[in-house]
C-alpha atoms as a PDB file:
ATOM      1  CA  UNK A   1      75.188  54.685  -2.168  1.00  0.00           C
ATOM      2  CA  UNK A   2      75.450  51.315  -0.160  1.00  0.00           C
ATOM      3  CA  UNK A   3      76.327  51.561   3.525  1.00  0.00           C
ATOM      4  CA  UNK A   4      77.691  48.821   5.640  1.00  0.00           C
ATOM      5  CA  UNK A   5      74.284  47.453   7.140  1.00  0.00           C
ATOM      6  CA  UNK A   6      73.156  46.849   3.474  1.00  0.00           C
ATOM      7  CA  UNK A   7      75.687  44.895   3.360  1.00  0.00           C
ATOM      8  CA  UNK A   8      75.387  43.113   6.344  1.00  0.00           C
ATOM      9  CA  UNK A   9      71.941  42.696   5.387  1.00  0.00           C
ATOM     10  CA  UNK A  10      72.198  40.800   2.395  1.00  0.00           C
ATOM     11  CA  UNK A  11      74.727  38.493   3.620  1.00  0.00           C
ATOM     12  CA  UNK A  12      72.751  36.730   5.752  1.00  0.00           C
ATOM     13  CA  UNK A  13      69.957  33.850   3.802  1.00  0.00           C
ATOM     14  CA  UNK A  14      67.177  35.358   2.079  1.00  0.00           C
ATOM     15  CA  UNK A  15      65.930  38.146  -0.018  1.00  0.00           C
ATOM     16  CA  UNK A  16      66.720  41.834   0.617  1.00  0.00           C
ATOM     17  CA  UNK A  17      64.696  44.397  -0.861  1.00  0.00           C
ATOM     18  CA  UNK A  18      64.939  48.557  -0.403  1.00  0.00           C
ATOM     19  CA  UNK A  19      61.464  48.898  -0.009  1.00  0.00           C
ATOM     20  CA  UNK A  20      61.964  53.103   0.004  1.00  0.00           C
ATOM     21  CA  UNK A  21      63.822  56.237   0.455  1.00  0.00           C
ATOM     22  CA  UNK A  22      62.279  59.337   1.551  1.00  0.00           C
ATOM     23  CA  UNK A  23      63.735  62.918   1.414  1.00  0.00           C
ATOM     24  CA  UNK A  24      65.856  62.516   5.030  1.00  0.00           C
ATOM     25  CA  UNK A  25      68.221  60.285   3.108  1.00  0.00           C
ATOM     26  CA  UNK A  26      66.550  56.966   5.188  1.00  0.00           C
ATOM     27  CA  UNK A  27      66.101  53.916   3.416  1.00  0.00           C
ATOM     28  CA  UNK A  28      63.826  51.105   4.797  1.00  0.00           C
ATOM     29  CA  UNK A  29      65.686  47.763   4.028  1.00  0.00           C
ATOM     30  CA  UNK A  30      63.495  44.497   4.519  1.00  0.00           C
ATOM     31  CA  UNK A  31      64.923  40.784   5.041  1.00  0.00           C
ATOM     32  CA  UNK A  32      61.969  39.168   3.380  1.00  0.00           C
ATOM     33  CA  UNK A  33      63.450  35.984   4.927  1.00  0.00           C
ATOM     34  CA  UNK A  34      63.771  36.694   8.347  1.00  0.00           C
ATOM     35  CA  UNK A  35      60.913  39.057   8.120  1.00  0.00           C
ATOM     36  CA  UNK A  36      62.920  41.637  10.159  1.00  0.00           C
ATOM     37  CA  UNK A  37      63.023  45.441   9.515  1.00  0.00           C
ATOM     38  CA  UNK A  38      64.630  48.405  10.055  1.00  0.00           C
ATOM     39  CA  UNK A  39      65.436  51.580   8.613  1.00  0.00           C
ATOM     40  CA  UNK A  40      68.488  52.856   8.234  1.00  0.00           C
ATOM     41  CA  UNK A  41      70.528  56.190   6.975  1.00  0.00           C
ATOM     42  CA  UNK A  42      72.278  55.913   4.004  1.00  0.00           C
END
């Protein structure tokens, strides 16, 4: 399941990685480029 700030995520320059998911349905997505976090709920 991809939500809409994946995919605002990878559109911008760099690499995008889901670093993890944990049992709360949150997903930490990293911008490897930008080096800016956040976590999210997918």
């Amino acid at each position: 399941m991809l939500t809409n700030v994946f995919f605002d995520c990878i559109k911008r320059d760099g690499i995008v990685s889901v670093a993890s998911a944990n049992a709360e349905g949150q997903a930490h997505i990293a911008n490897t480029w930008n080096k800016k976090d956040r976590t999210v709920n997918l």
